[in-house]
PDB file of N, CA and C in Angstrom:
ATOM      1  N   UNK A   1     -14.497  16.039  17.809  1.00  0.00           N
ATOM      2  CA  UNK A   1     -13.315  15.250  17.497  1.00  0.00           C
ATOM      3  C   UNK A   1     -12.725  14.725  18.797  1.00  0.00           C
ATOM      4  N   UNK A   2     -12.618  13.699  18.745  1.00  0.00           N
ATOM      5  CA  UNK A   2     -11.979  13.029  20.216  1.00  0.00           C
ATOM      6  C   UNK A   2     -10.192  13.000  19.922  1.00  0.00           C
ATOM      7  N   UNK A   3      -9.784  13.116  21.223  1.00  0.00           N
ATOM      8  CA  UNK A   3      -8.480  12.889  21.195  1.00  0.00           C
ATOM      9  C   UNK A   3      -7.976  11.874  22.153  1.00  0.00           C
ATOM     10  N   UNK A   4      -8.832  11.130  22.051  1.00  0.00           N
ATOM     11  CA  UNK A   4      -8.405   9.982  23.425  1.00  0.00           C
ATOM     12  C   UNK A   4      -7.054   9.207  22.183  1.00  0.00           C
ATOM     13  N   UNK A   5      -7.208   8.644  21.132  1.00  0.00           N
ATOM     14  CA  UNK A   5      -6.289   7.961  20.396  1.00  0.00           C
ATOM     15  C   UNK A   5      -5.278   8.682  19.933  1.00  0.00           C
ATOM     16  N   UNK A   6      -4.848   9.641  20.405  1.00  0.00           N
ATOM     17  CA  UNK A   6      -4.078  10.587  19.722  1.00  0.00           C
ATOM     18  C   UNK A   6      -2.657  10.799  20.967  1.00  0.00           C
ATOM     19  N   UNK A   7      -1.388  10.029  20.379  1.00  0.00           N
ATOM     20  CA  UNK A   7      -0.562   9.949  20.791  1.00  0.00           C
ATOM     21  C   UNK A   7      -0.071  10.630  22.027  1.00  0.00           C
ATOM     22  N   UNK A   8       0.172  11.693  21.581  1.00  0.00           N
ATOM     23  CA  UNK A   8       0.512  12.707  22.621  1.00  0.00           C
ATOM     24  C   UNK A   8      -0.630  13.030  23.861  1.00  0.00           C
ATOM     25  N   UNK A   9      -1.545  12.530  23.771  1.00  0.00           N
ATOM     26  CA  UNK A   9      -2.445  12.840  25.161  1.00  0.00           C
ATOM     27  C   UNK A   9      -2.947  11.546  25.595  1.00  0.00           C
ATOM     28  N   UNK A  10      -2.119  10.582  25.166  1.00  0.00           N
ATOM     29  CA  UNK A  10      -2.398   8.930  26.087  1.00  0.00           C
ATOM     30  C   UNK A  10      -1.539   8.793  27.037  1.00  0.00           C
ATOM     31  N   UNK A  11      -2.155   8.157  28.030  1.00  0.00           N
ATOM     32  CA  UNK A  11      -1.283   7.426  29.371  1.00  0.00           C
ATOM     33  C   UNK A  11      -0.561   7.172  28.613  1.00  0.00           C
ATOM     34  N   UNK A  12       0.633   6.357  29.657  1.00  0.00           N
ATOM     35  CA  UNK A  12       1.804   5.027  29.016  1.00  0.00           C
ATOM     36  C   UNK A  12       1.100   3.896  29.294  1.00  0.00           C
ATOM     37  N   UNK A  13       0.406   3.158  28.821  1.00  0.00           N
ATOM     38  CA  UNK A  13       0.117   2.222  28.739  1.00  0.00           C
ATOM     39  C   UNK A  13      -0.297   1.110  27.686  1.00  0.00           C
ATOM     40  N   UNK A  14      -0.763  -0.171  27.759  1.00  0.00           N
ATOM     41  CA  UNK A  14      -0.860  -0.705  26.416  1.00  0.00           C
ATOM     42  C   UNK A  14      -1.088   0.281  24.576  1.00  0.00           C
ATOM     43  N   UNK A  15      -2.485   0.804  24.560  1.00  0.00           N
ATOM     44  CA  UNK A  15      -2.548   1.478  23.586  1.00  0.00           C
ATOM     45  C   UNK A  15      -1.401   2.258  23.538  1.00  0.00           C
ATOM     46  N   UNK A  16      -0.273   3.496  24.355  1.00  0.00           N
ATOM     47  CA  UNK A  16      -0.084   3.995  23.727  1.00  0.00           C
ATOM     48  C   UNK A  16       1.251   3.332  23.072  1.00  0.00           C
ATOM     49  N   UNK A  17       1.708   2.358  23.542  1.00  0.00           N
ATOM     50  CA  UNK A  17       2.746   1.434  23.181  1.00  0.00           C
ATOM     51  C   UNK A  17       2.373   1.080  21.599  1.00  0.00           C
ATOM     52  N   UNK A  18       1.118   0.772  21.176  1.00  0.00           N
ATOM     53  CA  UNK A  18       0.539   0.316  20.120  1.00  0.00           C
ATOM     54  C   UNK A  18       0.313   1.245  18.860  1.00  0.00           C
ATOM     55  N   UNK A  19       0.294   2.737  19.691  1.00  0.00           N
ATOM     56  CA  UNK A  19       0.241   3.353  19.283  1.00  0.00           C
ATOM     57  C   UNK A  19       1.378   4.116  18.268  1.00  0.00           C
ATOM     58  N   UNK A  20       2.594   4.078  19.439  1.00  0.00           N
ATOM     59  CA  UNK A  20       3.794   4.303  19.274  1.00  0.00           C
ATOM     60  C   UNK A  20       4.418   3.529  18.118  1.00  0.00           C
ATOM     61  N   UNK A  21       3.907   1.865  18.361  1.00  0.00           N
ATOM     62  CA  UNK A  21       4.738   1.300  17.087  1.00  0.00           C
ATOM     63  C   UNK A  21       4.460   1.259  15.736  1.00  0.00           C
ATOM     64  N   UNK A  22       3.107   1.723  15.423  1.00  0.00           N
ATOM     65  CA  UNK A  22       2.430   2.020  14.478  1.00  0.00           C
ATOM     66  C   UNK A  22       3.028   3.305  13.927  1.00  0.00           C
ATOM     67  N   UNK A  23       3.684   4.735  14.542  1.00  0.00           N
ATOM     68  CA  UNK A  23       3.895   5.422  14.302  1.00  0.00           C
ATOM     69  C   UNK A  23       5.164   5.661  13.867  1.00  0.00           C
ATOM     70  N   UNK A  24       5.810   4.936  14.342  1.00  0.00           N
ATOM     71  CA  UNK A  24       7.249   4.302  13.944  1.00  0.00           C
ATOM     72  C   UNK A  24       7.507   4.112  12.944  1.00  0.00           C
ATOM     73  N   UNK A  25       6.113   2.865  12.696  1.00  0.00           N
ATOM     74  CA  UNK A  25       6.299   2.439  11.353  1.00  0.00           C
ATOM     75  C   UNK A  25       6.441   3.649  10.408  1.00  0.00           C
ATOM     76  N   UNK A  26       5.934   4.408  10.230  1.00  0.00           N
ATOM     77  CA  UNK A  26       5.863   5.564   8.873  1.00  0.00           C
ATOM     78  C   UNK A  26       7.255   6.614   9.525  1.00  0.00           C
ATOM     79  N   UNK A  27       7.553   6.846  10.707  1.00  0.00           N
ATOM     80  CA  UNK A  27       8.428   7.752  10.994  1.00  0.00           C
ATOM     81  C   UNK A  27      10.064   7.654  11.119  1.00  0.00           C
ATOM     82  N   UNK A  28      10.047   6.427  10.784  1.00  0.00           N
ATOM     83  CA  UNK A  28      11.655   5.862  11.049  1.00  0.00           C
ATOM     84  C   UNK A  28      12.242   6.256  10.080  1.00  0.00           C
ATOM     85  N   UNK A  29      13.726   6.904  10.037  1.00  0.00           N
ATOM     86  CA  UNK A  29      14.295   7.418   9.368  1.00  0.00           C
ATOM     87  C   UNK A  29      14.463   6.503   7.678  1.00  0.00           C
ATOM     88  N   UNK A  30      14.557   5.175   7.770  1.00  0.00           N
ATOM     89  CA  UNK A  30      14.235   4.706   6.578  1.00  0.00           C
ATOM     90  C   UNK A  30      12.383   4.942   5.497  1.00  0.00           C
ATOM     91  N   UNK A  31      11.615   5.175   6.792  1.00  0.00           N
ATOM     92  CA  UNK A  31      10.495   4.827   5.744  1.00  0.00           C
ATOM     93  C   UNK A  31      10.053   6.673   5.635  1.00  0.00           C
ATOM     94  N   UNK A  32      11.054   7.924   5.803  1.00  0.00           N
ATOM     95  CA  UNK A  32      11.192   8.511   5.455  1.00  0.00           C
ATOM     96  C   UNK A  32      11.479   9.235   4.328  1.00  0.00           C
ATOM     97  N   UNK A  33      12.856   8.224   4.172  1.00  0.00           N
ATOM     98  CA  UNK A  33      13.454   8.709   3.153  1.00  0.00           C
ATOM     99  C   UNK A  33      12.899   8.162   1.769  1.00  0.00           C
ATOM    100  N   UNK A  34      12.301   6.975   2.078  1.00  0.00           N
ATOM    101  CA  UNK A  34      11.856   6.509   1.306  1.00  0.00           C
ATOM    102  C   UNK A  34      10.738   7.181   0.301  1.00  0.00           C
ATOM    103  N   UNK A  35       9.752   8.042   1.151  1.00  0.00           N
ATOM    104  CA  UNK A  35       8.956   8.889   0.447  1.00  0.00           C
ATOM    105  C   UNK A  35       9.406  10.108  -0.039  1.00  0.00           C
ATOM    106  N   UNK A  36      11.157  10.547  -0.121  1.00  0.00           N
ATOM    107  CA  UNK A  36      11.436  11.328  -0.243  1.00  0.00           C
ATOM    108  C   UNK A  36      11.275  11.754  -2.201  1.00  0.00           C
ATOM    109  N   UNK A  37      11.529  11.443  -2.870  1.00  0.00           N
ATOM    110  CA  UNK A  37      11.018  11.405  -4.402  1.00  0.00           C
ATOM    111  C   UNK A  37       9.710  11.490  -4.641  1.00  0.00           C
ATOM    112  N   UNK A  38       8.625  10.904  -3.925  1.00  0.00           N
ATOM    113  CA  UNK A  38       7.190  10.659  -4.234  1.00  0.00           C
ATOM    114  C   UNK A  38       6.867  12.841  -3.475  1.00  0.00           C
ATOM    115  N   UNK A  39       7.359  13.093  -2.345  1.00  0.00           N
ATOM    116  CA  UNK A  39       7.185  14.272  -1.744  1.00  0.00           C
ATOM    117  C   UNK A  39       7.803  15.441  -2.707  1.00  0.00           C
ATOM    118  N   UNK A  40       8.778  15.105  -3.525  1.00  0.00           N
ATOM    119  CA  UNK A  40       9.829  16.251  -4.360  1.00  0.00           C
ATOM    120  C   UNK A  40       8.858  15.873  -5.614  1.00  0.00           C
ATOM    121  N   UNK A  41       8.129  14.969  -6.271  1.00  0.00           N
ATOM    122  CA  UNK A  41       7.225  14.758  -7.113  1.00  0.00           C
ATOM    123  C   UNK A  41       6.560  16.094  -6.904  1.00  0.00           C
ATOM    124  N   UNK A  42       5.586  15.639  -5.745  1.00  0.00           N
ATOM    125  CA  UNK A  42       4.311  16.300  -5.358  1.00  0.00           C
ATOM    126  C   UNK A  42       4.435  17.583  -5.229  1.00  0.00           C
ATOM    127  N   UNK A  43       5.881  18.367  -4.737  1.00  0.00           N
ATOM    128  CA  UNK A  43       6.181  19.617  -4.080  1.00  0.00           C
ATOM    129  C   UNK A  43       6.296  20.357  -6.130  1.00  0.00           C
ATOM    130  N   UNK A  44       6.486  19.848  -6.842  1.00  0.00           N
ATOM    131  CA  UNK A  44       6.814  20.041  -8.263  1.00  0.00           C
ATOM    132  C   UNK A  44       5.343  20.441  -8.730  1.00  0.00           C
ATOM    133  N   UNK A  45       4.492  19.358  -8.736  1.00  0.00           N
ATOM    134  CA  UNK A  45       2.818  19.705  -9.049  1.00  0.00           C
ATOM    135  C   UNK A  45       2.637  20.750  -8.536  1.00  0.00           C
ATOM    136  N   UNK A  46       2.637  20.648  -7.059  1.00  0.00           N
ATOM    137  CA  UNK A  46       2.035  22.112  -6.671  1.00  0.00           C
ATOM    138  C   UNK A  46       2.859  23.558  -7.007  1.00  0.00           C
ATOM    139  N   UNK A  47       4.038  23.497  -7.246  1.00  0.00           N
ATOM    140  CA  UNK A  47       4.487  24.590  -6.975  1.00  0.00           C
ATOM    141  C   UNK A  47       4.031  25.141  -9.130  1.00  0.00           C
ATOM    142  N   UNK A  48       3.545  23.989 -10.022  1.00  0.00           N
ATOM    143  CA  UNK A  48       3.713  24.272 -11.621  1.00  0.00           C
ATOM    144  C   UNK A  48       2.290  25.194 -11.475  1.00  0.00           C
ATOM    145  N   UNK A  49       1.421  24.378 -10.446  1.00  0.00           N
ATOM    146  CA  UNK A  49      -0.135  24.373 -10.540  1.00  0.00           C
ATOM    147  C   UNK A  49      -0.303  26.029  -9.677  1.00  0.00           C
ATOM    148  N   UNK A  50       0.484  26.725  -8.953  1.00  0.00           N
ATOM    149  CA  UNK A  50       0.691  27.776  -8.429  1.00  0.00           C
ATOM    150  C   UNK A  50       0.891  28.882  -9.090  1.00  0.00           C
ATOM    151  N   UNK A  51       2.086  28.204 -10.271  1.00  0.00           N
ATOM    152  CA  UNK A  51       2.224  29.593 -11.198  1.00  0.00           C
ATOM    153  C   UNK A  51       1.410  29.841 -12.529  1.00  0.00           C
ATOM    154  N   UNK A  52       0.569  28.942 -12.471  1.00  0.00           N
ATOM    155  CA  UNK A  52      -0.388  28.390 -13.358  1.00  0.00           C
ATOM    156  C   UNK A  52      -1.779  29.300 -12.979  1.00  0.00           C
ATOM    157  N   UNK A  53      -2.238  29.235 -11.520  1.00  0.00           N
ATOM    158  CA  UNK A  53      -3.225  29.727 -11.306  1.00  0.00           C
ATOM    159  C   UNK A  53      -3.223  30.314  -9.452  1.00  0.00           C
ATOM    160  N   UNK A  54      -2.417  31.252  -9.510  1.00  0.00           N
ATOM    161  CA  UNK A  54      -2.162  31.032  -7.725  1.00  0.00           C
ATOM    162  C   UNK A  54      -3.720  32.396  -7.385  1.00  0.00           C
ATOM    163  N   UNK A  55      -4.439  32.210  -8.039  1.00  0.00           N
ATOM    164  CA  UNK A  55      -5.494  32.518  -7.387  1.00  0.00           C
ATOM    165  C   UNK A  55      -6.159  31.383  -6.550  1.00  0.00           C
ATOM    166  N   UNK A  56      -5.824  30.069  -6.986  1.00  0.00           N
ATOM    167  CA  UNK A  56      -6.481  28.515  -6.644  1.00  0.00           C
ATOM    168  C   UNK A  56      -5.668  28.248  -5.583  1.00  0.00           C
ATOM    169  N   UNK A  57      -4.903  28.951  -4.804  1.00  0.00           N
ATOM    170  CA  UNK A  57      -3.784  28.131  -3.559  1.00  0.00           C
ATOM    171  C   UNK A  57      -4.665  27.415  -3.359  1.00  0.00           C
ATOM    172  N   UNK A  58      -5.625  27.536  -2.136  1.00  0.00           N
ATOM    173  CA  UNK A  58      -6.131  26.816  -0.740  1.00  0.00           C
ATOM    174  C   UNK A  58      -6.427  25.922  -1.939  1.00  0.00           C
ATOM    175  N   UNK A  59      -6.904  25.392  -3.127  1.00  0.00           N
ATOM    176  CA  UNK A  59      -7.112  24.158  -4.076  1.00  0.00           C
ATOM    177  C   UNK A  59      -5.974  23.309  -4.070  1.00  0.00           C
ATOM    178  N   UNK A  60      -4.949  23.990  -4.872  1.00  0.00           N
ATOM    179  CA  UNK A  60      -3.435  23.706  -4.751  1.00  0.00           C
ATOM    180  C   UNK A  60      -2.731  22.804  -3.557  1.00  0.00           C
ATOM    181  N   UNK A  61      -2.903  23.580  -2.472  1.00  0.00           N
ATOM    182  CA  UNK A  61      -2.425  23.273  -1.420  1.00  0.00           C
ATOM    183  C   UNK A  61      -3.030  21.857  -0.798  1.00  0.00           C
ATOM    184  N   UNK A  62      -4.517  21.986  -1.170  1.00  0.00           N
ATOM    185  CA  UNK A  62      -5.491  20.903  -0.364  1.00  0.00           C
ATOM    186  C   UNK A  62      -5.356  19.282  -1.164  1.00  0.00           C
ATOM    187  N   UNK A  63      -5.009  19.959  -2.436  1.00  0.00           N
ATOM    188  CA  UNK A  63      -4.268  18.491  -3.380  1.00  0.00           C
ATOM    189  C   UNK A  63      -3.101  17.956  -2.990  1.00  0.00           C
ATOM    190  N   UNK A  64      -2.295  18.599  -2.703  1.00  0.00           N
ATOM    191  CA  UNK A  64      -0.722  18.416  -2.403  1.00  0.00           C
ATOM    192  C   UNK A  64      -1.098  17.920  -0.847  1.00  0.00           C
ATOM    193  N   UNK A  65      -1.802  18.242  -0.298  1.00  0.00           N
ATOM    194  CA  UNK A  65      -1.679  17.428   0.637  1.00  0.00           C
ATOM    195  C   UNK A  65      -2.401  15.948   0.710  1.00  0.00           C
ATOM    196  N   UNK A  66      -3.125  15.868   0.432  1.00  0.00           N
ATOM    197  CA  UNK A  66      -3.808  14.957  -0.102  1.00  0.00           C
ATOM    198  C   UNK A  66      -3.102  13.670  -0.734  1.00  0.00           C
ATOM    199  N   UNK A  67      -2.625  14.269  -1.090  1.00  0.00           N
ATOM    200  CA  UNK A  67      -1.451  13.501  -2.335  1.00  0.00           C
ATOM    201  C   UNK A  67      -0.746  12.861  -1.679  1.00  0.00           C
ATOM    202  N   UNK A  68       0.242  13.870  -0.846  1.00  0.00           N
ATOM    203  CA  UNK A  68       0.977  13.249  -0.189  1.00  0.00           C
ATOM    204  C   UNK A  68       0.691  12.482   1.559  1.00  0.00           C
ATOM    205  N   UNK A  69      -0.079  12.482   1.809  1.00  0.00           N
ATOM    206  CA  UNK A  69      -0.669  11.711   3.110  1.00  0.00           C
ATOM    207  C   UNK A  69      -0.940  10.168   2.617  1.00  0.00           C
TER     208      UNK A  69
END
């Protein structure tokens, strides 16, 4: 796995500027909140699908994330 594109271990330079604004995009306190219902959705599935079968976490868990990414 390379980590040359990976924010935190780039120079300051062009890419990581490019990098930065890209990351923005999804991290700014508006496009946060925005996923905040779609995340309280998802946190609902997993937690029904838990008491349902919490022998299945690492399943559970690997959906919910999934989901929500």
């Amino acid at each position: 796995m390379g980590f040359n594109r990976i924010i935190s271990f780039l120079n300051y330079n062009d890419e990581f500027k490019l990098q930065r604004r890209l990351v923005h995009g999804y991290l700014n306190p508006q496009a946060v909140s925005s996923q905040r219902e779609h995340q309280t959705v998802q946190a609902r599935i997993f937690l029904k699908n838990l008491l349902k079968s919490p022998e299945k976490f690492a399943q559970h868990a690997s959906r919910s994330v999934d989901a929500s990414v």
